[in-house]
N, C-alpha and C. Protein backbone atom coordinates (compact mmCIF):
# COMPACT_ATOMS: atom_id res chain seq x y z
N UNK A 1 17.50 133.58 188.22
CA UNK A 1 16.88 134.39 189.25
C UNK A 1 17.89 135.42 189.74
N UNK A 2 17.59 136.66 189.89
CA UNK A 2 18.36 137.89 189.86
C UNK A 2 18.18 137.86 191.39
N UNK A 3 19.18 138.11 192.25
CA UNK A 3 19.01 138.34 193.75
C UNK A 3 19.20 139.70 193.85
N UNK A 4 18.81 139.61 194.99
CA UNK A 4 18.38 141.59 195.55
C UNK A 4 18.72 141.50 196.98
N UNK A 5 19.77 142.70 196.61
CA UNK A 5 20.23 142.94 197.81
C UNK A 5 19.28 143.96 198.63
N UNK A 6 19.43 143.58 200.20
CA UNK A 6 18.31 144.15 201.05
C UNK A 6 18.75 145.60 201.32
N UNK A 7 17.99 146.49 201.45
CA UNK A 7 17.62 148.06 201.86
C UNK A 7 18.89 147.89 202.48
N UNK A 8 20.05 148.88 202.96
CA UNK A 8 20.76 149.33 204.14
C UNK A 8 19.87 150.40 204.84
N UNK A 9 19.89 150.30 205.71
CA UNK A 9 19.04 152.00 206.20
C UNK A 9 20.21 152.61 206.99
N UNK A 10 20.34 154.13 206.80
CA UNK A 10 21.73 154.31 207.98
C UNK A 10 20.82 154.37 209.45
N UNK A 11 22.00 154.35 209.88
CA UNK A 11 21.68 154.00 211.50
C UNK A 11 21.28 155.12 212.24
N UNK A 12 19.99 155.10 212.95
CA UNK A 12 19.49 155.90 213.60
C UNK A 12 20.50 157.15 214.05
N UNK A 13 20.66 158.24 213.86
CA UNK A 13 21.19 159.80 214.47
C UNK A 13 20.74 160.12 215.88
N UNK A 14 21.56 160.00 216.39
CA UNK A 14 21.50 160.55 218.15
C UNK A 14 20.73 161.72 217.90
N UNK A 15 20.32 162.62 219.02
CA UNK A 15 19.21 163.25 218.89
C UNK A 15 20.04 164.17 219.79
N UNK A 16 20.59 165.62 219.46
CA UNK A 16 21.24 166.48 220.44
C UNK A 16 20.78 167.78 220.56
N UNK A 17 21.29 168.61 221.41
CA UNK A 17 20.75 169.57 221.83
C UNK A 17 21.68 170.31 222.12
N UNK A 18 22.18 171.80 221.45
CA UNK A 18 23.01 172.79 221.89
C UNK A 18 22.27 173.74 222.01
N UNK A 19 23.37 174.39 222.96
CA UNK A 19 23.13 175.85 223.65
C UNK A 19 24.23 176.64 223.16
N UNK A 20 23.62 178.09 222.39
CA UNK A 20 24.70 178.82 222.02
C UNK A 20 24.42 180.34 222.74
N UNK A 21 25.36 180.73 223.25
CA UNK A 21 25.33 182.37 223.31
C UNK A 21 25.62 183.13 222.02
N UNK A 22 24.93 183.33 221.20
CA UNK A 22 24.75 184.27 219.95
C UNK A 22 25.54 185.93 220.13
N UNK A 23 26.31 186.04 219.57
CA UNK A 23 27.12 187.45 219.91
C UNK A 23 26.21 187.95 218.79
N UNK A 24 25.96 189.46 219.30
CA UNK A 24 25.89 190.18 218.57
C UNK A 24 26.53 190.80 216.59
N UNK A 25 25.11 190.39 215.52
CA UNK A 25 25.76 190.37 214.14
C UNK A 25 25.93 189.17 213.91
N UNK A 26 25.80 188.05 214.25
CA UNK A 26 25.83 187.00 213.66
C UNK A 26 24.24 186.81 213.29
N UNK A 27 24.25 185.89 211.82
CA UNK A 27 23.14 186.08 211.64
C UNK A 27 22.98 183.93 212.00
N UNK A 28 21.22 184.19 212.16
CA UNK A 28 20.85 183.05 212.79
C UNK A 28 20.69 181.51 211.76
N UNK A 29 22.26 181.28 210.65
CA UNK A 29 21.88 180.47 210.14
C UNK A 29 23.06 179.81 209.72
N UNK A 30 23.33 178.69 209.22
CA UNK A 30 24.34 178.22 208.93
C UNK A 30 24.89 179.07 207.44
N UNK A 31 24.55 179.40 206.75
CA UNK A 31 25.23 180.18 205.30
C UNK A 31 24.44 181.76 205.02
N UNK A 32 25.19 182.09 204.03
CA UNK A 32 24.79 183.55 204.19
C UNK A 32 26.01 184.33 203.05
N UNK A 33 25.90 185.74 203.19
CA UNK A 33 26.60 186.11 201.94
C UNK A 33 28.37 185.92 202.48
N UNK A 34 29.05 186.06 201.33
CA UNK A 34 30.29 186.54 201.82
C UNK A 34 31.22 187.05 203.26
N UNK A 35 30.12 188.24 203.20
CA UNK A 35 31.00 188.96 204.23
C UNK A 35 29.62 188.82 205.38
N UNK A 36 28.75 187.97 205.78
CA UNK A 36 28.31 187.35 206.75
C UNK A 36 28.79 186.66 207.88
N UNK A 37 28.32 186.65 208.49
CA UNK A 37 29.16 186.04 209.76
C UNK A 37 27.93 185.18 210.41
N UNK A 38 28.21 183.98 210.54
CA UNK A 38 27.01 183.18 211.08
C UNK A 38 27.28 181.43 211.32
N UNK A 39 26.13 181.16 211.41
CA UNK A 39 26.38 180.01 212.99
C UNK A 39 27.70 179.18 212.59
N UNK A 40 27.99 178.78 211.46
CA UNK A 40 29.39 178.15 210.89
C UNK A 40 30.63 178.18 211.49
N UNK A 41 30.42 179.90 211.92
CA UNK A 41 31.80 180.46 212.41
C UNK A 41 31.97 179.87 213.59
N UNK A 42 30.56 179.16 214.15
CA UNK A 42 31.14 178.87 215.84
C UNK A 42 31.00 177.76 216.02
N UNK A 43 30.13 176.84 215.07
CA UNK A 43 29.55 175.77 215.90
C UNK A 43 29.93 174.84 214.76
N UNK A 44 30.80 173.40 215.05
CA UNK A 44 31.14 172.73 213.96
C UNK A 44 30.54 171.29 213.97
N UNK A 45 29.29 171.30 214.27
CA UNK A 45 28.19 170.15 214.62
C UNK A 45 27.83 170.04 213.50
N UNK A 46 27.51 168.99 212.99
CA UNK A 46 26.67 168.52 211.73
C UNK A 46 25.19 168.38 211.98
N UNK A 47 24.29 168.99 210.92
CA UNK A 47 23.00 168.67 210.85
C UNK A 47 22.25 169.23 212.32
N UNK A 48 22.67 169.93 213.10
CA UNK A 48 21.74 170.63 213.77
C UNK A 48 21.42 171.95 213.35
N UNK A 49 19.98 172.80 213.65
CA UNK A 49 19.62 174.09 213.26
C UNK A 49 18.91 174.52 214.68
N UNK A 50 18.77 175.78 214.03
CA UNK A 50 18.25 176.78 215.28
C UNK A 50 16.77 176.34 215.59
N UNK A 51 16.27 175.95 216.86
CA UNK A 51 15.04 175.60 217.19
C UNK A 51 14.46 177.54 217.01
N UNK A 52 13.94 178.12 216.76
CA UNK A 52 13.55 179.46 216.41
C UNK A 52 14.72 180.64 216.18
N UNK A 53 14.62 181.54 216.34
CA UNK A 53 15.76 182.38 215.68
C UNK A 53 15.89 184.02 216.52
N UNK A 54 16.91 184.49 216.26
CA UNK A 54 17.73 185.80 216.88
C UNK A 54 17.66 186.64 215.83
N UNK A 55 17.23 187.94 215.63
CA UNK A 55 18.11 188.92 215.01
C UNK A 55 19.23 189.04 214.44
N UNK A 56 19.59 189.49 213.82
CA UNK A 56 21.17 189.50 213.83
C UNK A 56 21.82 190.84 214.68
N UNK A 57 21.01 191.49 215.05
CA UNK A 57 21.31 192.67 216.31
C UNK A 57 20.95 192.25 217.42
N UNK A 58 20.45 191.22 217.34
CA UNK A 58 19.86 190.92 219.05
C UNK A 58 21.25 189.47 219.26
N UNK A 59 21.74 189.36 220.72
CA UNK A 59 22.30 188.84 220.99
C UNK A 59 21.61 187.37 222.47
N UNK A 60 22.49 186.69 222.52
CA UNK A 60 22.00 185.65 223.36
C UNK A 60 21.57 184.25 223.26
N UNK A 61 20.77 183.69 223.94
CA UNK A 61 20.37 182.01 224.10
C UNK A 61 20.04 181.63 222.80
N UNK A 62 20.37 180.90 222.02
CA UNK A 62 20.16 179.72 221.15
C UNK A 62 19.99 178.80 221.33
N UNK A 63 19.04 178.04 220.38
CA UNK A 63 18.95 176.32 220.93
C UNK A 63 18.59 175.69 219.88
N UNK A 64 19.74 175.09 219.87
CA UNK A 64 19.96 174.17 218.21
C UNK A 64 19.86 172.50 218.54
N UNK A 65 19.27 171.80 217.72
CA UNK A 65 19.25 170.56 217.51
C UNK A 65 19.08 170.05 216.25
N UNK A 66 19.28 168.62 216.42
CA UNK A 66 19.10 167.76 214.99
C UNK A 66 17.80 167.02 215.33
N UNK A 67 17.28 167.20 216.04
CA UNK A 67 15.84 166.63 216.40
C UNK A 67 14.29 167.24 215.35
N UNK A 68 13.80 167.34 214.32
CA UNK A 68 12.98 167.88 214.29
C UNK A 68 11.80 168.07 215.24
N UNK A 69 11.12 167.14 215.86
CA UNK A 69 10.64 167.26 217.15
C UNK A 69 10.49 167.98 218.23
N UNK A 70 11.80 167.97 219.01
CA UNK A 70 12.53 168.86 219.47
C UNK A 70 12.39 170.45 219.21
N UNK A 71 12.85 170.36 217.70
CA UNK A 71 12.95 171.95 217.35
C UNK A 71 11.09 172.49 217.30
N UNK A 72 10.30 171.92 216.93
CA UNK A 72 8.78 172.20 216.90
C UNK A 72 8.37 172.36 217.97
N UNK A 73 8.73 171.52 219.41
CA UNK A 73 8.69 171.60 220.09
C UNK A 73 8.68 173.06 221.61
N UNK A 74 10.37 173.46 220.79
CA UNK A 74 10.63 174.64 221.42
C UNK A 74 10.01 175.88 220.65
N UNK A 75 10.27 175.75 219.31
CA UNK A 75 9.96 177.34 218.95
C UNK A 75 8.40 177.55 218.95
N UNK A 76 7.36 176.44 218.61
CA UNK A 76 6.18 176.91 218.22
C UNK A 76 5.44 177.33 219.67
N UNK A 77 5.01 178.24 219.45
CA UNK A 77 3.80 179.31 220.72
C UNK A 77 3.15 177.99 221.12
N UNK A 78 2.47 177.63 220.39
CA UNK A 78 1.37 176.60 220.92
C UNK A 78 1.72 175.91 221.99
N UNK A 79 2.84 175.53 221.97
CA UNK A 79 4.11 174.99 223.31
C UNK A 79 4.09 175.71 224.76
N UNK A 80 4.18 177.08 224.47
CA UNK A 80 3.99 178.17 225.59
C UNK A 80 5.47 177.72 226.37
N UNK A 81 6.62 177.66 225.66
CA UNK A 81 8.17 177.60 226.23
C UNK A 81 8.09 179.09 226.25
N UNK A 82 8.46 179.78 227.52
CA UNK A 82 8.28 181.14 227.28
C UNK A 82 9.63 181.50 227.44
N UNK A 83 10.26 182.56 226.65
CA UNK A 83 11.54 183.53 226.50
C UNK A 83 11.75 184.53 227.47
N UNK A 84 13.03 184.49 227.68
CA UNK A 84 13.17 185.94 228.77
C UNK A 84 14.04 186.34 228.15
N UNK A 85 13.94 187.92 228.01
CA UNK A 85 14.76 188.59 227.46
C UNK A 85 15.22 189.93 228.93
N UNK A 86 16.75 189.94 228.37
CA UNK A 86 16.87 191.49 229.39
C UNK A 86 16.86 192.53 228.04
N UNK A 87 16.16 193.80 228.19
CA UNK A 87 16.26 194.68 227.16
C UNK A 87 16.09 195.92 228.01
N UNK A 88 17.78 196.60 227.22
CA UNK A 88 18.15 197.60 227.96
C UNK A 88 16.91 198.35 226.92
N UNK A 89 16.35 199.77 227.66
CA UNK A 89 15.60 200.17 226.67
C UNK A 89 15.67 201.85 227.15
N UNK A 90 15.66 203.28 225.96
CA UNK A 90 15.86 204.04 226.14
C UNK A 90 14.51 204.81 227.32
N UNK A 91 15.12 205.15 228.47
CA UNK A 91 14.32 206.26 229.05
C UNK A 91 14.25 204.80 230.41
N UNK A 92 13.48 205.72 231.15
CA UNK A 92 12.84 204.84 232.95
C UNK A 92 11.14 204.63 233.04
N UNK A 93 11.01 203.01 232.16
CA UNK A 93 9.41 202.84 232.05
C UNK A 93 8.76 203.28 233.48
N UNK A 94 7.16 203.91 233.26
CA UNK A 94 6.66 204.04 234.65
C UNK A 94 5.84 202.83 234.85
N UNK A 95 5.62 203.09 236.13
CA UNK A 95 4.30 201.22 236.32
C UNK A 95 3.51 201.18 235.57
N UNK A 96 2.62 202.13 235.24
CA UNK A 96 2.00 202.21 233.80
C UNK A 96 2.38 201.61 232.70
N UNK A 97 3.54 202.11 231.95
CA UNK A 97 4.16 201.56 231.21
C UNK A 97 4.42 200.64 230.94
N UNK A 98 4.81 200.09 232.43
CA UNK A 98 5.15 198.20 232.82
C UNK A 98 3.89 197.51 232.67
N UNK A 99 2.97 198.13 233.27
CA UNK A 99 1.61 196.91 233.19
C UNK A 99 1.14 197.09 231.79
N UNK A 100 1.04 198.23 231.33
CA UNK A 100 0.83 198.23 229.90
C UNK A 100 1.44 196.92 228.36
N UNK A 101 2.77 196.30 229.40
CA UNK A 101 3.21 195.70 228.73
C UNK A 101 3.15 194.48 229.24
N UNK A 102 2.63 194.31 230.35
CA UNK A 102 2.25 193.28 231.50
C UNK A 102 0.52 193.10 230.35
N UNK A 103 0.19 193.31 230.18
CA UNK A 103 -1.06 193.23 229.89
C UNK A 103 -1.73 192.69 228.77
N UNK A 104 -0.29 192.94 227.47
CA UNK A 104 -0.29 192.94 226.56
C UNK A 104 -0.19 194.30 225.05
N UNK A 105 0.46 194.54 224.23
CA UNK A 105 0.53 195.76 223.66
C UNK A 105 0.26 195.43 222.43
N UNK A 106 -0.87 196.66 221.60
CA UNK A 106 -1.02 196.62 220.68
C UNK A 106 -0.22 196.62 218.87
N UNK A 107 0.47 195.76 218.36
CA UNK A 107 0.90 196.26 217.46
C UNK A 107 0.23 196.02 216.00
N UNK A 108 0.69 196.79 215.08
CA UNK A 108 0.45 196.40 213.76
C UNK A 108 -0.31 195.12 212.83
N UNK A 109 -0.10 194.14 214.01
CA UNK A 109 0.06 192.89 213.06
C UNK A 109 -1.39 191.88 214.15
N UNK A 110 -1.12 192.98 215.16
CA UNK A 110 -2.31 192.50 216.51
C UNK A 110 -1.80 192.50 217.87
N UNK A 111 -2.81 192.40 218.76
CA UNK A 111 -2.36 192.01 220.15
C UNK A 111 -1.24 191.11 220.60
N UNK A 112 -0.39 191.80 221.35
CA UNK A 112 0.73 190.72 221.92
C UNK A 112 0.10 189.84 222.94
N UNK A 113 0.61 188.75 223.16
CA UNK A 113 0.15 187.70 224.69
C UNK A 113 0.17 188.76 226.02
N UNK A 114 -0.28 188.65 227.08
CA UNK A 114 0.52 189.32 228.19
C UNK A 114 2.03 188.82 228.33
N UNK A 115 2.52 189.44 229.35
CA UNK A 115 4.26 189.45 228.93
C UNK A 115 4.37 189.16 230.79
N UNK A 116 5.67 188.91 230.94
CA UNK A 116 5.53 188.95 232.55
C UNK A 116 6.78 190.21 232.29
N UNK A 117 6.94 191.20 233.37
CA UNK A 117 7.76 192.50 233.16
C UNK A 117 8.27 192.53 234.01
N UNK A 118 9.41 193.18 234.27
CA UNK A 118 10.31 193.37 235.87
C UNK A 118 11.55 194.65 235.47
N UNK A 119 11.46 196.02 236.03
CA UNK A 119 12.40 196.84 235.47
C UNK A 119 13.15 196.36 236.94
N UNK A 120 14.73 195.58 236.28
CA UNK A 120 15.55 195.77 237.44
C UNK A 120 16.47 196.70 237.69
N UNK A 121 16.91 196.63 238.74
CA UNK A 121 16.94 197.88 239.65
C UNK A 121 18.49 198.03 239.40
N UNK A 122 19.08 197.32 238.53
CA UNK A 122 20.82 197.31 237.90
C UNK A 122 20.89 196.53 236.81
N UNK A 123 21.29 197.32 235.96
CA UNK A 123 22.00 196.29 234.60
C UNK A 123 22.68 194.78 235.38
N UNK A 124 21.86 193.83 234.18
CA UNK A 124 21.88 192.47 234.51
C UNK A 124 24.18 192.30 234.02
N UNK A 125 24.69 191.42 234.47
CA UNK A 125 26.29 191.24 234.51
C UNK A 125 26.01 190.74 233.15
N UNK A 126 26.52 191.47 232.12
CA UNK A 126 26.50 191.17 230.75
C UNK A 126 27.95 191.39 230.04
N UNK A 127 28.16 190.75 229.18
CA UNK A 127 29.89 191.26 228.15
C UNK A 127 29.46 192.27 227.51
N UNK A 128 30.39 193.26 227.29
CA UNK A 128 30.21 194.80 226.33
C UNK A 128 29.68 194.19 225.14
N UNK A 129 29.35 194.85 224.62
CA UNK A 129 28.86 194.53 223.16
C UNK A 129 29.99 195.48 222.29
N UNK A 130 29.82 194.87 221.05
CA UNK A 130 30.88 194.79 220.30
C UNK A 130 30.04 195.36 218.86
N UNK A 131 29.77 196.56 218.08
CA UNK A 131 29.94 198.06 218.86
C UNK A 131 29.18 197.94 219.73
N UNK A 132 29.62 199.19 220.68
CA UNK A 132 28.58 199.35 221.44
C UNK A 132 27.61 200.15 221.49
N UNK A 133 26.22 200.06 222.37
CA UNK A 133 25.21 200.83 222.14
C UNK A 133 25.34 202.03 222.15
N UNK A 134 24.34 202.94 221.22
CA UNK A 134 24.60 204.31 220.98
C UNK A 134 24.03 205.31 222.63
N UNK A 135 24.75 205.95 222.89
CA UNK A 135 24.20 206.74 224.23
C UNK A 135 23.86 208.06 224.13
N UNK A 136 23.47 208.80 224.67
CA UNK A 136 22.60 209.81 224.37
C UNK A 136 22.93 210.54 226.16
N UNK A 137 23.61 211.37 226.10
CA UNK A 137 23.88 211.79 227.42
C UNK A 137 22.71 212.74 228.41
N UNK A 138 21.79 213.14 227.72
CA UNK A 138 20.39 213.69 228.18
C UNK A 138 19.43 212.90 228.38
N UNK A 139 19.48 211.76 227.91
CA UNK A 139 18.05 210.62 227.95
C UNK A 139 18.90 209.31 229.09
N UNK A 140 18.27 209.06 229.46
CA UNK A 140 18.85 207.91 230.72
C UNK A 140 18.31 206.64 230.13
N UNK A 141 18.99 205.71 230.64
CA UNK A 141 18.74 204.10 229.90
C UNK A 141 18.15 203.28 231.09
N UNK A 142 17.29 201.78 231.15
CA UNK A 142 17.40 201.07 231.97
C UNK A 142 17.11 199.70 231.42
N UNK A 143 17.44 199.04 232.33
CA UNK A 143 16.90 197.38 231.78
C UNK A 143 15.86 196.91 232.25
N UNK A 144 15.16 195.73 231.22
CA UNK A 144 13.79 195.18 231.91
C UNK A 144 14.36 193.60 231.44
N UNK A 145 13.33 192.69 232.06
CA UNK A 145 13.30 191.57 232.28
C UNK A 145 12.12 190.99 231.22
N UNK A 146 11.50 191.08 230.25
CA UNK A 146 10.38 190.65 230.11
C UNK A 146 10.14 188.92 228.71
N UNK A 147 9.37 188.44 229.24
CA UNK A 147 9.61 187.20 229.49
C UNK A 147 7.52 187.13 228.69
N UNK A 148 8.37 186.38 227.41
CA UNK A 148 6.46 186.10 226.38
C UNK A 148 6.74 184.91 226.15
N UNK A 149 5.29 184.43 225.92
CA UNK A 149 5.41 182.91 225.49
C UNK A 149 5.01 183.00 223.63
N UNK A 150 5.47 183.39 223.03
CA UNK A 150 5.36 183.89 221.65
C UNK A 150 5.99 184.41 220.89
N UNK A 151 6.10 184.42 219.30
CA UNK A 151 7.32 184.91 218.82
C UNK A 151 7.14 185.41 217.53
N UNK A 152 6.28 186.99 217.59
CA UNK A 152 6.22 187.51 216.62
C UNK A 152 7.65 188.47 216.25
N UNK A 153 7.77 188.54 214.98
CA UNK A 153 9.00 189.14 214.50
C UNK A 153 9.25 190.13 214.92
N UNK A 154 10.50 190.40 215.83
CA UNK A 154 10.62 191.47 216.47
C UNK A 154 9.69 191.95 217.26
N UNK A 155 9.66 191.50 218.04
CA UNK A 155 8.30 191.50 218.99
C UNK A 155 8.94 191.91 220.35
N UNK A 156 9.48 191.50 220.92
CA UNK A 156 10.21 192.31 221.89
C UNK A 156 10.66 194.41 221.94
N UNK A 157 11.16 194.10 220.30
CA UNK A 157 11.68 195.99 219.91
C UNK A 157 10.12 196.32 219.92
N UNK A 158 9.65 195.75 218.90
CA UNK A 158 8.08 196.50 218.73
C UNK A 158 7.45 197.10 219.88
N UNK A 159 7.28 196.37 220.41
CA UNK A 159 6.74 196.01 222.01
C UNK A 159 6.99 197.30 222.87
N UNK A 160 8.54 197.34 223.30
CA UNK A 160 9.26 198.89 223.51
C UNK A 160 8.85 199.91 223.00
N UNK A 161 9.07 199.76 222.07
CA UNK A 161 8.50 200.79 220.85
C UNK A 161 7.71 201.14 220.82
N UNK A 162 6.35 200.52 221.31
CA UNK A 162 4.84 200.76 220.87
C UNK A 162 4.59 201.67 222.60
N UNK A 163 5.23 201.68 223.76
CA UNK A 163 5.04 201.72 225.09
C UNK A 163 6.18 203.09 224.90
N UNK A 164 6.66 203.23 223.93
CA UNK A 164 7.70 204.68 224.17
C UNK A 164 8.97 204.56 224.65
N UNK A 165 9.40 203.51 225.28
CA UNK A 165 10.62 202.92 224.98
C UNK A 165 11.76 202.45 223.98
N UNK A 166 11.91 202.72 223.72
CA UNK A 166 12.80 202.15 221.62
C UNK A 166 14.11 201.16 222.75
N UNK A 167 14.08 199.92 222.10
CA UNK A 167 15.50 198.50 222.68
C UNK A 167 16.73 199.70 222.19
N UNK A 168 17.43 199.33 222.85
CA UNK A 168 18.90 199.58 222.96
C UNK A 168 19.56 198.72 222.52
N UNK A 169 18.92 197.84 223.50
CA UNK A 169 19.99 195.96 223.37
C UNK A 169 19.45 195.25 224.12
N UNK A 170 19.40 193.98 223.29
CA UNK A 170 18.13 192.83 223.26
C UNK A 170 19.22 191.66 223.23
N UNK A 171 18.97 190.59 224.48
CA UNK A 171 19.80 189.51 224.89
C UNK A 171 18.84 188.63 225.12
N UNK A 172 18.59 187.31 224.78
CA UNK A 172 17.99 186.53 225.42
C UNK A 172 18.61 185.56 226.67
N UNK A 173 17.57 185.65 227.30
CA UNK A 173 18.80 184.99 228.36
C UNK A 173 17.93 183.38 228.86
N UNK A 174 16.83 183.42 228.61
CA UNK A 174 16.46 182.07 228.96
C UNK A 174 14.98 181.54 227.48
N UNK A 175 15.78 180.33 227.78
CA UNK A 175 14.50 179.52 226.66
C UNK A 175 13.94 178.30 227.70
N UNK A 176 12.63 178.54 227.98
CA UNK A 176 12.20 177.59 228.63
C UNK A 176 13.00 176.65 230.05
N UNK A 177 13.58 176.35 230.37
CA UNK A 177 14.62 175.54 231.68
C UNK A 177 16.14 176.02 231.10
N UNK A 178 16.18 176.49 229.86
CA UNK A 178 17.72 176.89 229.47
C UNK A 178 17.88 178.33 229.54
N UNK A 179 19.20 177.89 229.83
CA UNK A 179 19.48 179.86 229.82
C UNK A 179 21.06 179.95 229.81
N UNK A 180 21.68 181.27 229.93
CA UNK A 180 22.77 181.58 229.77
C UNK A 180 24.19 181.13 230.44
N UNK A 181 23.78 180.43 231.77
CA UNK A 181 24.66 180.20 232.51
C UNK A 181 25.71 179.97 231.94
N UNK A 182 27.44 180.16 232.79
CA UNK A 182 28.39 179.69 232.09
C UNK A 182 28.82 179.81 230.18
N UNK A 183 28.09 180.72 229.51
CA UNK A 183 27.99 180.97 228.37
C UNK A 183 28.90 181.88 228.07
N UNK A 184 29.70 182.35 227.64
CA UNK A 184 29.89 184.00 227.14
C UNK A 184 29.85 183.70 225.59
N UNK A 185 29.91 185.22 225.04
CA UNK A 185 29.42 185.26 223.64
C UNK A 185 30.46 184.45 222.70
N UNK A 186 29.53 183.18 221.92
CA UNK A 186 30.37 182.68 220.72
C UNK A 186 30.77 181.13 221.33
N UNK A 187 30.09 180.91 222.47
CA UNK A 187 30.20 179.66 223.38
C UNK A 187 29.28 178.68 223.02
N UNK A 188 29.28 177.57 223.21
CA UNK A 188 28.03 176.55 222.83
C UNK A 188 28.34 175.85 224.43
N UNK A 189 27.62 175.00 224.17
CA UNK A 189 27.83 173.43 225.55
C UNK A 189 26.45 172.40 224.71
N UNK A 190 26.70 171.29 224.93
CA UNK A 190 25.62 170.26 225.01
C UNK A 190 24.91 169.86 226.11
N UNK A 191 23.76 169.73 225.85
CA UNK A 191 22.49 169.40 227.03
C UNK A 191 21.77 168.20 226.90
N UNK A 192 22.00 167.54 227.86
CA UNK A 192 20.56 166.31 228.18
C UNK A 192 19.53 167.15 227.68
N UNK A 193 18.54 166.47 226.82
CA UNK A 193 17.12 166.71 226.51
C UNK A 193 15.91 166.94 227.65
N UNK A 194 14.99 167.21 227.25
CA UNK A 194 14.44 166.95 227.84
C UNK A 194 13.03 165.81 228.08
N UNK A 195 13.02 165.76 226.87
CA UNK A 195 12.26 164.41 226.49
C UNK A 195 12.52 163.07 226.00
């Protein structure tokens, strides 16, 4: 009689949750070409990925885990975790403009959600960007606040774009109860879950 040794199973994986401030040009993944620059360079955690994803021109909040759960959790719409972004954007939207984007804006691909909008009244305390944005000494710049529960590709620039605004520079600053605090660019921290 041949004995059989029983299954090992490895031992359950803690279930974690990082927060990264994404600098500007990094792209949103662990590998990539050569002369890429991406999540590797900063974060030396095993087996976590990006719960949804950044640009590689857009800078800000990340939220990585080893949870699949978790990650479905945060990125999919159906969830309604809504994003705030500050986006400096070329020119001074009018209220029009704002509710226009308050309302929802038409693009290409279809209707955006309504958005919640806020042009504040001073650039939010941000690190230079690294280059920095192109300026235009005849056209004036400002920042908005706007904050979707959805995440069509480039949907934020579009968005600008479609309202006559074109992004400058696109930061996320909050994902659902997370956000930037204490972050600067290329920073992580670990977080209690929330479930």
């Amino acid at each position: 009689m041949r004995k059989v040794n029983p299954i090992r199973r490895p031992a359950q994986q803690q279930s974690r949750l990082l927060l990264f401030n994404k600098p500007y040009g990094v792209l949103t993944q662990f590998s990539g070409e050569t002369a890429d620059i991406t999540l590797k360079h900063y974060i030396d955690v095993a087996d976590v990925y990006p719960a949804g994803r950044l640009d590689k021109d857009s800078e800000g909040l990340l939220v990585l885990t080893n949870n699949g759960n978790w990650q479905h959790r945060i990125s999919d719409p159906k969830h309604k975790m809504a994003k705030t972004y500050w986006v400096q954007v070329e020119g001074i939207p009018s209220a029009q403009t704002l509710a226009q984007l308050t309302q929802g804006v038409r693009l290409n691909d279809g209707m955006t959600l309504p958005a919640k909008v806020e042009l504040l009244p001073q650039a939010p305390a941000v690190w230079p960007r690294n280059p920095p944005i192109r300026v235009r000494q005849s056209i004036p710049d400002s920042w908005l606040a706007l904050t979707i529960h959805e995440g069509k590709n480039r949907q934020v620039r579009r968005m600008t774009a479609a309202v006559g605004h074109p992004t400058l520079r696109l930061i996320r600053a909050q994902i659902g109860p997370w956000d930037l605090t204490d972050l600067g660019p290329g920073e992580w921290r670990e977080v209690a879950p929330l479930w």
